[in-house]
N, C-alpha and C. Protein backbone atom coordinates (compact mmCIF):
# COMPACT_ATOMS: atom_id res chain seq x y z
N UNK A 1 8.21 -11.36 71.59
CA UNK A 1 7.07 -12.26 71.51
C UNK A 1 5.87 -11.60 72.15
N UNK A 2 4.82 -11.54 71.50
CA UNK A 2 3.74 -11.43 71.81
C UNK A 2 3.12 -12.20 73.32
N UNK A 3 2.64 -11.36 74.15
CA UNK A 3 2.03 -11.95 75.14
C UNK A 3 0.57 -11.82 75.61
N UNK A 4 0.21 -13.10 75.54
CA UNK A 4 -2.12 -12.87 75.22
C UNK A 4 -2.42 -12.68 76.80
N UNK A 5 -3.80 -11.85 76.77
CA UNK A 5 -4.29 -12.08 77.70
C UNK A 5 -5.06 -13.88 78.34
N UNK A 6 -4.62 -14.12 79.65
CA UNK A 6 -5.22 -15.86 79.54
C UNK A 6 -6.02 -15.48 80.65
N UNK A 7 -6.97 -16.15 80.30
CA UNK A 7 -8.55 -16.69 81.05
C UNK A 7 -8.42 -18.08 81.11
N UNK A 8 -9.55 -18.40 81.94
CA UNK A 8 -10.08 -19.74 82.25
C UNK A 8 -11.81 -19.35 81.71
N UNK A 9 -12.22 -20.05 81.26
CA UNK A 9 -13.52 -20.43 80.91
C UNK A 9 -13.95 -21.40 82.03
N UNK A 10 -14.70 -20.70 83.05
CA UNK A 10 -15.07 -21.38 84.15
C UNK A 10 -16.29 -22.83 84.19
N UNK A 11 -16.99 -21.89 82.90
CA UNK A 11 -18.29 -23.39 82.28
C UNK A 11 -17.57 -24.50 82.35
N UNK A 12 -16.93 -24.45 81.47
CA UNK A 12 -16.16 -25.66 80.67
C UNK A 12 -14.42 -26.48 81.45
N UNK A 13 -14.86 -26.35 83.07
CA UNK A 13 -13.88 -26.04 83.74
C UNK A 13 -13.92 -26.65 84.71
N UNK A 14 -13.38 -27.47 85.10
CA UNK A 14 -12.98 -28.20 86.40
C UNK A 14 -12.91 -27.19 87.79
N UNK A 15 -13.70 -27.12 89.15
CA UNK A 15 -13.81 -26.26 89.77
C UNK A 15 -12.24 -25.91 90.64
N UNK A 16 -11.83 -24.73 90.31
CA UNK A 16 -10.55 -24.40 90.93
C UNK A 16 -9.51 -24.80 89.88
N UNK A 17 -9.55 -24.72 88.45
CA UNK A 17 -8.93 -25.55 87.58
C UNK A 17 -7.79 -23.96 87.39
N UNK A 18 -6.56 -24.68 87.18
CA UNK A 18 -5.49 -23.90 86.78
C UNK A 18 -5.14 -23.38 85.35
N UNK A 19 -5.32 -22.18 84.87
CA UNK A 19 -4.98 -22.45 83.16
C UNK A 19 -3.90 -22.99 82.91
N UNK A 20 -3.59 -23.22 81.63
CA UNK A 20 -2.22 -24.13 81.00
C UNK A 20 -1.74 -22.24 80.85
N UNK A 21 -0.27 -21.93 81.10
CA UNK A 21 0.28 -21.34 80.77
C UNK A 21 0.59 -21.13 79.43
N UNK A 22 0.79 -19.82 79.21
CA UNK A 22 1.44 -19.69 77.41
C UNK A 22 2.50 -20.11 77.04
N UNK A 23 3.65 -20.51 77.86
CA UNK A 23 4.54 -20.82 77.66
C UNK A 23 4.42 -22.66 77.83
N UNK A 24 3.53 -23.17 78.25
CA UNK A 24 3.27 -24.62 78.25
C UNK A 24 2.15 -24.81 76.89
N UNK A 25 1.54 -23.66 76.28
CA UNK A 25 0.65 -23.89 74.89
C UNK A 25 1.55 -24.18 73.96
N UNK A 26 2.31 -22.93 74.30
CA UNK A 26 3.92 -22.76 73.01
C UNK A 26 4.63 -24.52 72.78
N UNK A 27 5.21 -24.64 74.21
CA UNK A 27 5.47 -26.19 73.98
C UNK A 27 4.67 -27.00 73.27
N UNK A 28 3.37 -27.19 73.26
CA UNK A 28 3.00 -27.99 72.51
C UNK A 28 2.71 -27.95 70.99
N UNK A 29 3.01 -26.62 71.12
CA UNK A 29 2.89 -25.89 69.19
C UNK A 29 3.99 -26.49 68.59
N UNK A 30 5.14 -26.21 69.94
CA UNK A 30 6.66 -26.22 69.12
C UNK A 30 6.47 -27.37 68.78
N UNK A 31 6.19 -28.72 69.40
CA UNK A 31 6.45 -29.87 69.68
C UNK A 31 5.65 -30.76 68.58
N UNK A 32 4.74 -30.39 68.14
CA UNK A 32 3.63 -30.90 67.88
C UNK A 32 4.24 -31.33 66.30
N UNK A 33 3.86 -32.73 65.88
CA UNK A 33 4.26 -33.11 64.91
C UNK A 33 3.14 -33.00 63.55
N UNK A 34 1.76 -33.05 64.19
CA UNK A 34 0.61 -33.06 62.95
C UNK A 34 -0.17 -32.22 63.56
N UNK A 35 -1.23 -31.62 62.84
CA UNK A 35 -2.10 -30.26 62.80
C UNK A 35 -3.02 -30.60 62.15
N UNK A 36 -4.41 -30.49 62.50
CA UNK A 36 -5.52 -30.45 61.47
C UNK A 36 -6.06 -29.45 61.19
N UNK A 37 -6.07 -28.67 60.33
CA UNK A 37 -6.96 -27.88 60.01
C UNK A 37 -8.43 -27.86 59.58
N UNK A 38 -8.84 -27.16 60.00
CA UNK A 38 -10.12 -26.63 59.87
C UNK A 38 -10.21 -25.43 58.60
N UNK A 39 -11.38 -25.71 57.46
CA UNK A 39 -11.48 -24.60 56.34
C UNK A 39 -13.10 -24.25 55.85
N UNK A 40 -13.43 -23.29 55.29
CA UNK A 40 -14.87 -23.54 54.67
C UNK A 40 -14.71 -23.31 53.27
N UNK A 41 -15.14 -24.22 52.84
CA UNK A 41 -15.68 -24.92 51.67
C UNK A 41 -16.40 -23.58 51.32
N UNK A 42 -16.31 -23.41 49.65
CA UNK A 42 -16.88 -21.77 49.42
C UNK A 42 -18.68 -22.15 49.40
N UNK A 43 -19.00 -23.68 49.43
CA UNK A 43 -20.13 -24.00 49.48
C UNK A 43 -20.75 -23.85 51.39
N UNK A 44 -20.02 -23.43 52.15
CA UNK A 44 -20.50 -23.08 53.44
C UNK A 44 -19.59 -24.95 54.20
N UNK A 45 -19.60 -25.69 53.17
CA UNK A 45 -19.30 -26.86 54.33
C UNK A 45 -18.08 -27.01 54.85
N UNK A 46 -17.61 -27.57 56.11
CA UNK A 46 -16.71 -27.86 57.05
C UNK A 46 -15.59 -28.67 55.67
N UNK A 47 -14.06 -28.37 56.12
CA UNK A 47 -12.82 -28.91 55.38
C UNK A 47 -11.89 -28.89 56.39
N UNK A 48 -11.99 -30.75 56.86
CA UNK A 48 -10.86 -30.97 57.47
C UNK A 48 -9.81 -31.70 57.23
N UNK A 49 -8.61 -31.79 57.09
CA UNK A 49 -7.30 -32.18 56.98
C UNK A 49 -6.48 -32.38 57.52
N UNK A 50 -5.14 -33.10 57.75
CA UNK A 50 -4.21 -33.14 58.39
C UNK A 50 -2.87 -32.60 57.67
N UNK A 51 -1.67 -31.88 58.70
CA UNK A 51 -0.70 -31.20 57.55
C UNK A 51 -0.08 -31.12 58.82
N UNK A 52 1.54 -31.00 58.48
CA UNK A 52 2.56 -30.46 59.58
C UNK A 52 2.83 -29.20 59.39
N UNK A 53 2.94 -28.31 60.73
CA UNK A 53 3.54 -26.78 60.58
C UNK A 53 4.32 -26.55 62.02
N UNK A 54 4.60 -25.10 61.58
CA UNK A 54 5.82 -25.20 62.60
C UNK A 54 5.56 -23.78 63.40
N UNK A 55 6.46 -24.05 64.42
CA UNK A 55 5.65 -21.97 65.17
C UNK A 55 6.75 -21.50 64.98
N UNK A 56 6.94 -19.82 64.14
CA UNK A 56 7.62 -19.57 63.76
C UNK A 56 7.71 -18.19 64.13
N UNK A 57 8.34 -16.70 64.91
CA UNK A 57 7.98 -15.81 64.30
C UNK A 57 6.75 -15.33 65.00
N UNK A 58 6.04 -15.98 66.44
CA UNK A 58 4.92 -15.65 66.42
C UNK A 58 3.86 -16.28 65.84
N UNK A 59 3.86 -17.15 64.71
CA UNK A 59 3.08 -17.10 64.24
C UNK A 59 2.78 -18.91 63.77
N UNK A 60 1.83 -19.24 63.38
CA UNK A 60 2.06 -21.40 62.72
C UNK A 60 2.01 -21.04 61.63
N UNK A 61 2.77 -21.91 61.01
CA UNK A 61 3.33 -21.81 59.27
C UNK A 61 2.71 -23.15 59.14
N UNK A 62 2.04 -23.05 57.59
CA UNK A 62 2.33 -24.78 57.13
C UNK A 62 2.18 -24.57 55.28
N UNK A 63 1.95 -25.50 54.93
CA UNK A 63 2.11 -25.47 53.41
C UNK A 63 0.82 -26.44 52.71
N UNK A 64 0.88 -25.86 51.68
CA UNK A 64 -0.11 -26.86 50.77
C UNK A 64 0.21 -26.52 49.54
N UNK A 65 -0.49 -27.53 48.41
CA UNK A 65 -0.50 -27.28 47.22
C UNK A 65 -1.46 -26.13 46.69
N UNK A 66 -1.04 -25.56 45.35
CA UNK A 66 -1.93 -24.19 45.01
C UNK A 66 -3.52 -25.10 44.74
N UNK A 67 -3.58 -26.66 44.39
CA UNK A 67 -5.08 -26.88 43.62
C UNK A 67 -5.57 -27.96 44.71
N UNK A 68 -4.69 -28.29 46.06
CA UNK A 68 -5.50 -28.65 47.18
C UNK A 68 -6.60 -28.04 47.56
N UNK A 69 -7.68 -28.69 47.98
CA UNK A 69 -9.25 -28.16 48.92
C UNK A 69 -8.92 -27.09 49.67
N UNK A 70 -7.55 -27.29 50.54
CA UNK A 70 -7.44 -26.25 52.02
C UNK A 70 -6.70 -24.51 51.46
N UNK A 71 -6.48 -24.86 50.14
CA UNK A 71 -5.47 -23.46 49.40
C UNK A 71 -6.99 -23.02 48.55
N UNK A 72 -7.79 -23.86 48.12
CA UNK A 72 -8.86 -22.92 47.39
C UNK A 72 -9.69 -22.47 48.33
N UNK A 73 -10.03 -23.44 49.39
CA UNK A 73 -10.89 -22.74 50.40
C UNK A 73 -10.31 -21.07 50.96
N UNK A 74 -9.30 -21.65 51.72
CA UNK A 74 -8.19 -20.21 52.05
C UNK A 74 -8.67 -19.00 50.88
N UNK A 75 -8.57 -19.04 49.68
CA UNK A 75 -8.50 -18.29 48.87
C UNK A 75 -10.54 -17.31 49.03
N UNK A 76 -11.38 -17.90 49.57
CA UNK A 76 -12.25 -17.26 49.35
C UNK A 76 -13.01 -16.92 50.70
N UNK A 77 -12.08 -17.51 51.81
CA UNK A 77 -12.37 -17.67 53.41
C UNK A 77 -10.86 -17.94 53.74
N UNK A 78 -10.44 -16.63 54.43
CA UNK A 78 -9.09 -17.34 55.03
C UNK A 78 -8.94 -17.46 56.46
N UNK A 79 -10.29 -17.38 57.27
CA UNK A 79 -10.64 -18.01 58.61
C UNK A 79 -9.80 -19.58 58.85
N UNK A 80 -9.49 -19.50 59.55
CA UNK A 80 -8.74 -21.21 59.89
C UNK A 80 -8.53 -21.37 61.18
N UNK A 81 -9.14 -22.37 61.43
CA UNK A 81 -8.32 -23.45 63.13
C UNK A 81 -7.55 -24.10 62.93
N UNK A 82 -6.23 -24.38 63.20
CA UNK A 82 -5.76 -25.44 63.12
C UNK A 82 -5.20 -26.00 64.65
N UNK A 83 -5.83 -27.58 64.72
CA UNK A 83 -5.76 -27.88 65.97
C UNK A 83 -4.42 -29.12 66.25
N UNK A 84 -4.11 -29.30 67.38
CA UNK A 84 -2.82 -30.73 67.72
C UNK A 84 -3.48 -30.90 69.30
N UNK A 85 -3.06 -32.27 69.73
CA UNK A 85 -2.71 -32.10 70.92
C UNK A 85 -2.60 -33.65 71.22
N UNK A 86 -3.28 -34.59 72.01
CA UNK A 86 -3.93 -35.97 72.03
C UNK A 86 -4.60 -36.55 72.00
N UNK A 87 -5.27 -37.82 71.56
CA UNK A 87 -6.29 -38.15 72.15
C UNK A 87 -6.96 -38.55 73.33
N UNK A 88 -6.24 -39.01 74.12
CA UNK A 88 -6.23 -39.46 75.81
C UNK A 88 -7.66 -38.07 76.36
N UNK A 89 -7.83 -39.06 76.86
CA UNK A 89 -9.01 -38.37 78.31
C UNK A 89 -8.52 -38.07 79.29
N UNK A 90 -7.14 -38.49 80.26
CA UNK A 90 -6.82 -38.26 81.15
C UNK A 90 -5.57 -37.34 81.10
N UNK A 91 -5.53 -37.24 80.41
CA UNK A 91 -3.78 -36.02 80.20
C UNK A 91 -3.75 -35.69 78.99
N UNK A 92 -2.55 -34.75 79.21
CA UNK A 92 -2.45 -34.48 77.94
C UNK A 92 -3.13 -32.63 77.45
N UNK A 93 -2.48 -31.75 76.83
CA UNK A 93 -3.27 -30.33 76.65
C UNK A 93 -3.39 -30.60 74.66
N UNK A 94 -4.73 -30.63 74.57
CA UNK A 94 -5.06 -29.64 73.55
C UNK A 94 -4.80 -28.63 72.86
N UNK A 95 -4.81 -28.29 72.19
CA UNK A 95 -4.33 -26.45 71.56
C UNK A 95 -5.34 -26.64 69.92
N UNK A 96 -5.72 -25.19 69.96
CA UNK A 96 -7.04 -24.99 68.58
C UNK A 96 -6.41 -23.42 68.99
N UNK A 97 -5.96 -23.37 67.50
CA UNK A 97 -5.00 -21.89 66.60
C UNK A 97 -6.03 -21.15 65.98
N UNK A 98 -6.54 -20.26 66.17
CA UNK A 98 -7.78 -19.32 65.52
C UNK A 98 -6.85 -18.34 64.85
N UNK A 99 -6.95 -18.09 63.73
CA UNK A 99 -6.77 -16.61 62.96
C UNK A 99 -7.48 -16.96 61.35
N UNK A 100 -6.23 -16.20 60.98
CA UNK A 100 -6.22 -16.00 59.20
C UNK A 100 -5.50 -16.44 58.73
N UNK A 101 -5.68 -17.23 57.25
CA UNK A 101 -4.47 -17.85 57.19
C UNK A 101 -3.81 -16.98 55.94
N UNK A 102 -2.44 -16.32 55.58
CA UNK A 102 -2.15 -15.34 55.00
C UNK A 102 -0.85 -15.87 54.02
N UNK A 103 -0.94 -15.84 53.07
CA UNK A 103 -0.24 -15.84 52.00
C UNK A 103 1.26 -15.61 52.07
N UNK A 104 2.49 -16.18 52.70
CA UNK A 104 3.81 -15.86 53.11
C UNK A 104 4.68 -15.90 51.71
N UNK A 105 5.63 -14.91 51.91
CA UNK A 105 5.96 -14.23 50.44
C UNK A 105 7.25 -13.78 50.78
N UNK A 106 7.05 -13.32 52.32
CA UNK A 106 8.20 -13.14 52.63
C UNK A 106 10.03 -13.38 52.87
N UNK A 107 10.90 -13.38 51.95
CA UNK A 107 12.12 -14.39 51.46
C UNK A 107 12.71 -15.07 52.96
N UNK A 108 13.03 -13.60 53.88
CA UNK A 108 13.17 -13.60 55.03
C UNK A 108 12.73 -14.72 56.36
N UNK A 109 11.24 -14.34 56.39
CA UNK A 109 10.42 -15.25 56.90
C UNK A 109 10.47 -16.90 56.29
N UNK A 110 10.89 -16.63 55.08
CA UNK A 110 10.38 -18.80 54.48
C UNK A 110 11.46 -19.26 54.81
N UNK A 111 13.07 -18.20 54.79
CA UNK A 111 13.89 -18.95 55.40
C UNK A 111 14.25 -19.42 56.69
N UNK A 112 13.48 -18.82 57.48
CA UNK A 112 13.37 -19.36 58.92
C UNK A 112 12.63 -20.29 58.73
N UNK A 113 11.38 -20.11 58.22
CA UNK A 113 10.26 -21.18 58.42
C UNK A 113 11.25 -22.40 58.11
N UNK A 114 11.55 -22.55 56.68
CA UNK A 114 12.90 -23.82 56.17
C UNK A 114 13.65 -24.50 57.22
N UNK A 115 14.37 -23.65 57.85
CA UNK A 115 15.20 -23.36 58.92
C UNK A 115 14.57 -24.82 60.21
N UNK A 116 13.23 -24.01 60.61
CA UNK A 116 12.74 -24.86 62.05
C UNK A 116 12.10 -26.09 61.28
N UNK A 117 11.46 -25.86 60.49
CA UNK A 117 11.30 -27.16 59.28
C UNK A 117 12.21 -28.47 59.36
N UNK A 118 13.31 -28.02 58.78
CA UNK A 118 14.67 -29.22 58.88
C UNK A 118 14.88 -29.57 59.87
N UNK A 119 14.70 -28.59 61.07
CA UNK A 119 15.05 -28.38 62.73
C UNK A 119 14.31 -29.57 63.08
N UNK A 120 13.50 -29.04 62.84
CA UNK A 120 12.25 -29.98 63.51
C UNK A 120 11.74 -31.85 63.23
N UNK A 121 12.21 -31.80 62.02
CA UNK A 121 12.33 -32.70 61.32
C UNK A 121 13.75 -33.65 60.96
N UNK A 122 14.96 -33.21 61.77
CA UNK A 122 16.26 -33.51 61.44
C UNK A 122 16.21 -33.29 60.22
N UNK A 123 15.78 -32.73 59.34
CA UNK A 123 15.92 -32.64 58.12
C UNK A 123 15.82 -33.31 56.71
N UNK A 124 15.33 -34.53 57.19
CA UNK A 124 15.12 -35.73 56.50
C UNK A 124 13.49 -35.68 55.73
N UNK A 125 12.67 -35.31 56.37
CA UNK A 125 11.53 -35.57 55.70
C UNK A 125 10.99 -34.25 54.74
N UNK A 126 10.89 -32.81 55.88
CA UNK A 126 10.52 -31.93 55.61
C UNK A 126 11.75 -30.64 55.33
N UNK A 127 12.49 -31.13 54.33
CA UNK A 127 13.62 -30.38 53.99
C UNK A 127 13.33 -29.08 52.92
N UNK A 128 12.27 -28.00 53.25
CA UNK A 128 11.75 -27.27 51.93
C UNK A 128 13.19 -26.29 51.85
N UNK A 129 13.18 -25.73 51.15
CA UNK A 129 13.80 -24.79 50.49
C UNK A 129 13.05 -23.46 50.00
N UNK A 130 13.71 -22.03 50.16
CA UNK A 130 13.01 -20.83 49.50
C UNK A 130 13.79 -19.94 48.48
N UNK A 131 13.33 -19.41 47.71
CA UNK A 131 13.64 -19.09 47.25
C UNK A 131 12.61 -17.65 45.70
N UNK A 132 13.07 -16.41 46.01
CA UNK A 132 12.69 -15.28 45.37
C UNK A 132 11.13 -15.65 46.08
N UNK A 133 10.67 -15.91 47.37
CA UNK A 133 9.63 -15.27 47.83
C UNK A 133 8.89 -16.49 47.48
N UNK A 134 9.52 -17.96 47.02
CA UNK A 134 8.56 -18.86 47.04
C UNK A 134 9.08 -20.08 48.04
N UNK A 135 8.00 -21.27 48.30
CA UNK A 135 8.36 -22.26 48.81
C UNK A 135 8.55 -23.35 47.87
N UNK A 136 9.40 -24.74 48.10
CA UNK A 136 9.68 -25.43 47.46
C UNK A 136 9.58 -26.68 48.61
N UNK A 137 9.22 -27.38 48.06
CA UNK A 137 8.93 -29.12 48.60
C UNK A 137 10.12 -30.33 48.04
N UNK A 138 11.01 -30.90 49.17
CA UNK A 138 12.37 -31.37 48.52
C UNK A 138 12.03 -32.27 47.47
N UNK A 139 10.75 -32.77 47.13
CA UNK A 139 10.75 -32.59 45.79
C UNK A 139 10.67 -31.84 44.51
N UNK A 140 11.05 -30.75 44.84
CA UNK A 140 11.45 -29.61 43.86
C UNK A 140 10.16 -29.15 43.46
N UNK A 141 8.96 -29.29 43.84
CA UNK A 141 7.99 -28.38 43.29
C UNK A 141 7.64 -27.55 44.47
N UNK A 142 6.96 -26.73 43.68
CA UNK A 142 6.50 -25.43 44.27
C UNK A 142 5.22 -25.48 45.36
N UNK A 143 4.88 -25.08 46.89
CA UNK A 143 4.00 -25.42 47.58
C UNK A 143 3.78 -23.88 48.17
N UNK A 144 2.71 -23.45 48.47
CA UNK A 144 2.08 -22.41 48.92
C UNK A 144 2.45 -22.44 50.35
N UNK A 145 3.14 -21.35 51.23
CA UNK A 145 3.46 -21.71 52.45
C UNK A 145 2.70 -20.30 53.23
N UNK A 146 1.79 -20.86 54.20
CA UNK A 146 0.32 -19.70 54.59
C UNK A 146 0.74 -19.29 56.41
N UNK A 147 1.05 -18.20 56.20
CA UNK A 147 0.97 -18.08 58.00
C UNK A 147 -0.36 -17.57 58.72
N UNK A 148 -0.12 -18.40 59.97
CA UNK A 148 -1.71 -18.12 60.68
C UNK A 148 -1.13 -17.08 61.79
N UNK A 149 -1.50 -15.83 62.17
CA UNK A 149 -1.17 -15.05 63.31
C UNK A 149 -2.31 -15.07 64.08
N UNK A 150 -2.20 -16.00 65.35
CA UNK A 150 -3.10 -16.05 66.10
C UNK A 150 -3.86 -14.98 66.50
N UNK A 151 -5.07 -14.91 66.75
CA UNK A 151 -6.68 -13.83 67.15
C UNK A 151 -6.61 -14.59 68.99
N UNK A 152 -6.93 -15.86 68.33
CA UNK A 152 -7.44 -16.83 70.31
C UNK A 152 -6.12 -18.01 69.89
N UNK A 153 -6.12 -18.26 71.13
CA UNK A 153 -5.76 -19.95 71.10
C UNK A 153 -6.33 -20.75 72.24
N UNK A 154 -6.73 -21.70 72.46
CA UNK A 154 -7.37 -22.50 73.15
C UNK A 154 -6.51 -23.58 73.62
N UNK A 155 -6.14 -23.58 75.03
CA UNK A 155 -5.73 -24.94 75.84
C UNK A 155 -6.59 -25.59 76.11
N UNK A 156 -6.49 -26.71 76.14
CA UNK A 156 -7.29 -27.62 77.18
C UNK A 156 -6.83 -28.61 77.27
N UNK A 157 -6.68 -28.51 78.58
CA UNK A 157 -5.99 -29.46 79.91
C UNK A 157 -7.01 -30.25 80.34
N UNK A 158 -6.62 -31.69 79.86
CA UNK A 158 -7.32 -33.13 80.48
C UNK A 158 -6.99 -33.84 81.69
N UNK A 159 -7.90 -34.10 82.10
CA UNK A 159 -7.38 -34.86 83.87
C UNK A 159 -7.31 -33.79 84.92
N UNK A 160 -7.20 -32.89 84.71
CA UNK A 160 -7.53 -31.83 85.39
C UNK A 160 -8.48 -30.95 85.05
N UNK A 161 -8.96 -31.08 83.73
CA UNK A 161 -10.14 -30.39 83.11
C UNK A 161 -9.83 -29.18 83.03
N UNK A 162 -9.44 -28.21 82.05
CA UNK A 162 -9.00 -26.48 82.31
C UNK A 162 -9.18 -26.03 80.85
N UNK A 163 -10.65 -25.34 80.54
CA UNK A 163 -10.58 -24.59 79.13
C UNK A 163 -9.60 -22.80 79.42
N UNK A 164 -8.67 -23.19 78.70
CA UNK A 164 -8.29 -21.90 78.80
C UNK A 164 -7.88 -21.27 77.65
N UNK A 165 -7.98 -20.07 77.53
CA UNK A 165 -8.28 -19.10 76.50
C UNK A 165 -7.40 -18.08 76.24
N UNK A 166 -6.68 -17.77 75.70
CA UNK A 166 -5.33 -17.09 75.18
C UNK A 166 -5.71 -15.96 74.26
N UNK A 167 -5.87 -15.03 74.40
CA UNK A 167 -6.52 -13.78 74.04
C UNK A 167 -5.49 -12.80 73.17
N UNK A 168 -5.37 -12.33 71.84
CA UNK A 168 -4.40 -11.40 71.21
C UNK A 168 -5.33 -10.41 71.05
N UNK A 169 -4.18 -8.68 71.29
CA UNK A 169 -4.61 -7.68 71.04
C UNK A 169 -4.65 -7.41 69.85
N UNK A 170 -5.96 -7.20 69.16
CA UNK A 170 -5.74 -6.67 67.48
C UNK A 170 -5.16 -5.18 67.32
N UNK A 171 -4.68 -5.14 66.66
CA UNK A 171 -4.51 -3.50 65.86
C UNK A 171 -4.41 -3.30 65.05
């Protein structure tokens, strides 16, 4: 597993504020039942949505249809946030996923993704299936499944106030 450099963003920061650890961000990735993403519209405007994904690999997986808003946007901007956390003011950490969102093809990879999918889901709702390098939706059609490999990730810790900043080495 990849390990980021973490900062505190002192502006935006409760004085003497502690960062959220990576291993307390991770929890809330693992945990996290809905995700909104963030997309741009090839017209420049903001595309937001809600979708479940899963951390997989390093990396958040989720799925869409090929003629959804968030799969054509992807296709001409594959910049993406996708954010979880709570709404509460007094508790509670935040998390906002910065990368790319990338086209998964991989047979290998969708079967894990499948895998923490069912996991995650007891298997009842989000039961996909893969197969020759595609994804499938247990209603038997076909869904585009996009991995994001985090650039930043962003905690933020409420009630204690703590922007903290999760830093990946590119290469």
């Amino acid at each position: 597993m990849k390990t980021p450099t973490t900062t505190v963003d002192e502006r935006f920061s409760a004085a003497g504020a502690v960062p959220v650890s990576w291993t307390d961000t991770l929890a809330v990735l693992d945990s996290a039942e809905l995700f909104w993403i963030s997309t741009v519209r090839a017209n420049g405007q903001p595309n937001v949505t809600p979708l479940v994904g899963v951390w997989v690999d390093d990396a958040l997986h989720f799925t869409t249809g090929d003629d959804e808003q968030k799969a054509l946007n992807i296709r001409s901007n594959p910049h993406v946030a996708l954010t979880t956390g709570c709404n509460g003011w007094e508790g509670g950490v935040d998390v906002v996923v910065e990368g790319d969102a990338v086209l998964a093809t991989d047979q290998a990879a969708l079967e894990r993704m499948c895998a923490v999918w069912a996991a995650k889901w007891d298997g009842s709702t989000w039961e996909f299936t893969a197969r020759d390098g595609h994804m499938f939706h247990p209603g038997g059609f076909e869904v585009l499944a996009f991995t994001v490999v985090p650039t930043k990730v962003f905690a933020f810790a409420k009630g204690s106030f703590c922007h903290t900043v999760h830093r990946f080495a590119t290469t």
